[in-house]
Protein backbone atom coordinates (compact mmCIF):
# COMPACT_ATOMS: atom_id res chain seq x y z
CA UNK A 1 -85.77 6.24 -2.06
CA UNK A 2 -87.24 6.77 0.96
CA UNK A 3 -86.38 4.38 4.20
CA UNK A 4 -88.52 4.33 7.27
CA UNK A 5 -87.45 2.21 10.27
CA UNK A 6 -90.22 1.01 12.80
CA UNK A 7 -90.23 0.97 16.07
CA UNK A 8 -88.73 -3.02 16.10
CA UNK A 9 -85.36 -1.61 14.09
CA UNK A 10 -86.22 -2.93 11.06
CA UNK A 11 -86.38 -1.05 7.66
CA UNK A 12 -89.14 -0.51 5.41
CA UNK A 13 -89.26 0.60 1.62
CA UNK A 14 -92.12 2.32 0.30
CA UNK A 15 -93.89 0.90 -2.59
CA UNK A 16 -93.32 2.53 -6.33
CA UNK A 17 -89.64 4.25 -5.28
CA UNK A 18 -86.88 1.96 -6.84
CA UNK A 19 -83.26 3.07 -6.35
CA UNK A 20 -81.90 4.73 -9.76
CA UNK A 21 -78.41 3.52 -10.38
CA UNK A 22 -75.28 6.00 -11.31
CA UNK A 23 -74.96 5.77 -14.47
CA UNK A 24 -71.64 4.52 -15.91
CA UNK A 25 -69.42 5.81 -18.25
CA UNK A 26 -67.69 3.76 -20.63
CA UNK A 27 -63.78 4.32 -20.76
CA UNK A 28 -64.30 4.10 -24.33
CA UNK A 29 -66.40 7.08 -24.46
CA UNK A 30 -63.55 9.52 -22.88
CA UNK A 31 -61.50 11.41 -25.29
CA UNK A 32 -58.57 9.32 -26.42
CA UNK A 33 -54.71 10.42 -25.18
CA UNK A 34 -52.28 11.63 -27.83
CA UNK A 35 -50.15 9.13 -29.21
CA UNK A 36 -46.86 8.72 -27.73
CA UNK A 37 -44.40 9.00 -29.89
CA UNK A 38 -40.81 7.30 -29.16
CA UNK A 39 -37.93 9.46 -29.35
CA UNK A 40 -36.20 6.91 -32.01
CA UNK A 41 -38.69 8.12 -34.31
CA UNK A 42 -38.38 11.55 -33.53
CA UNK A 43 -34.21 11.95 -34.43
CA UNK A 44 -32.55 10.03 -37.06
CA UNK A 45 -29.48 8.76 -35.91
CA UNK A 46 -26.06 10.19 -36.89
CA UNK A 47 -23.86 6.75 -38.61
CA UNK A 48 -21.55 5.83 -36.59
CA UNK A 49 -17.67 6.82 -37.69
CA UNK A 50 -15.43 3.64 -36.01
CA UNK A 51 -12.51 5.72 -34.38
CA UNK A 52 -9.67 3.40 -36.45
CA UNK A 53 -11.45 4.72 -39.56
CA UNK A 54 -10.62 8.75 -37.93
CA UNK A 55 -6.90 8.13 -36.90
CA UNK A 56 -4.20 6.52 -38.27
CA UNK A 57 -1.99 4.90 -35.56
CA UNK A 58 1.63 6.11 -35.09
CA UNK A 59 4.08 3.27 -35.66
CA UNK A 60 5.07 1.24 -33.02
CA UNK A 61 8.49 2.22 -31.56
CA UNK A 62 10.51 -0.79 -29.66
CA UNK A 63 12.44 -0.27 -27.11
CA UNK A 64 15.04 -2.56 -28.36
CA UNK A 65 16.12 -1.03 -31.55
CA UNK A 66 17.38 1.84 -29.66
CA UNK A 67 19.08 0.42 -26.56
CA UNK A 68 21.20 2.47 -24.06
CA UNK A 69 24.51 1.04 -23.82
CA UNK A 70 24.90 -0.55 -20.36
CA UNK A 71 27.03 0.67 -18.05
CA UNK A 72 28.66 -1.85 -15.84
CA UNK A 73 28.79 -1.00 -11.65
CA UNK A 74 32.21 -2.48 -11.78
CA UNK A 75 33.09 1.07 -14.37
CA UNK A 76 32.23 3.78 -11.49
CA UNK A 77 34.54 5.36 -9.65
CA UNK A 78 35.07 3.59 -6.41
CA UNK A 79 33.84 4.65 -3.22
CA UNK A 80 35.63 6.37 -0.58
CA UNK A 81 36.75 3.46 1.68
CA UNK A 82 33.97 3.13 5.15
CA UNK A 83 35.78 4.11 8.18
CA UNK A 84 34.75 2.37 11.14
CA UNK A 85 33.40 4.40 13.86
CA UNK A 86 35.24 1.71 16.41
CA UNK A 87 38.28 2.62 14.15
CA UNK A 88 38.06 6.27 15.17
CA UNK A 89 37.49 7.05 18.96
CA UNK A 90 39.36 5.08 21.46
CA UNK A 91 37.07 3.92 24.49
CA UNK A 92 37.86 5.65 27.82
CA UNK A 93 38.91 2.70 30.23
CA UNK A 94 35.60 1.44 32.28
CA UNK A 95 35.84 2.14 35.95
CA UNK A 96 34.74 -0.94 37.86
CA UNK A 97 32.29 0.50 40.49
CA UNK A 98 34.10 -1.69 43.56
CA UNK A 99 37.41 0.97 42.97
CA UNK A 100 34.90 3.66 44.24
CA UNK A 101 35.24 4.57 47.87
CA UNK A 102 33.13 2.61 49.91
CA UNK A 103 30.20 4.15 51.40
CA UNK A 104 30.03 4.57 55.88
CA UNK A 105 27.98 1.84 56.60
CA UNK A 106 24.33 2.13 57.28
CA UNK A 107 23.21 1.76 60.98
CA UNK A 108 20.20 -0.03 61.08
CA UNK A 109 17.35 1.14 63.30
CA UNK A 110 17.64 -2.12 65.23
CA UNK A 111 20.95 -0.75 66.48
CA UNK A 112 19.76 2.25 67.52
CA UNK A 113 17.18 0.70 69.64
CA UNK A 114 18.91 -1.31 70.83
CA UNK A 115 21.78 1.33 72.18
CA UNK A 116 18.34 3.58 73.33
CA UNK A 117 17.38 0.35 75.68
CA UNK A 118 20.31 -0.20 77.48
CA UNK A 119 20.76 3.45 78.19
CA UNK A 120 17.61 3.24 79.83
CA UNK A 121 17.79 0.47 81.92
């Protein structure tokens, strides 16, 4: 098809050409997949074999048809009496801190100026 456009910008078709169309194909017409075929048909199953139908249990023991005799705490030997740790050590006697020697006493800085101002004067 041949298109032509003028000097105005609009198109022209020339007689006797028609567009031809792609032709279509069908999906129908393409070759056909395999069949899938699902695994379940494929493999037959093993049977199943229930587990209580493999092993036979072991009887149940309980614990109370073969009890431990019980041994009382009162039975045991008896502890070694607790000693007291106050029982023990006897306390040195506490020295009051107003039986220590008394310290000189401090003179203050007000003192000393005030002894460094008369000296002056």
């Amino acid at each position: 098809m041949e298109v032509n456009f003028n000097h105005k910008g609009t198109e022209t078709i020339e007689e006797g050409t028609k567009p031809q169309p792609t032709p279509f194909k069908l999906l129908t017409d393409q070759p056909q997949p395999t069949p899938i075929k699902l695994l379940a048909d494929q493999l037959q199953p093993t049977p199943f074999k229930l587990l209580t139908d493999q092993l036979q249990p072991t009887p149940f023991k309980l614990l109370t048809d073969q009890p431990t005799p019980f041994k009382l705490l009162t039975d045991q030997p008896q502890p070694i009496p607790i000693k007291l740790l106050t029982d023990q050590l006897q306390p040195t006697p506490l020295k009051l801190f107003t039986n220590q020697p008394q310290p000189t006493p401090f003179k203050t800085l007000t003192n000393q100026l005030f002894i460094i101002s008369t000296i002056k004067k």
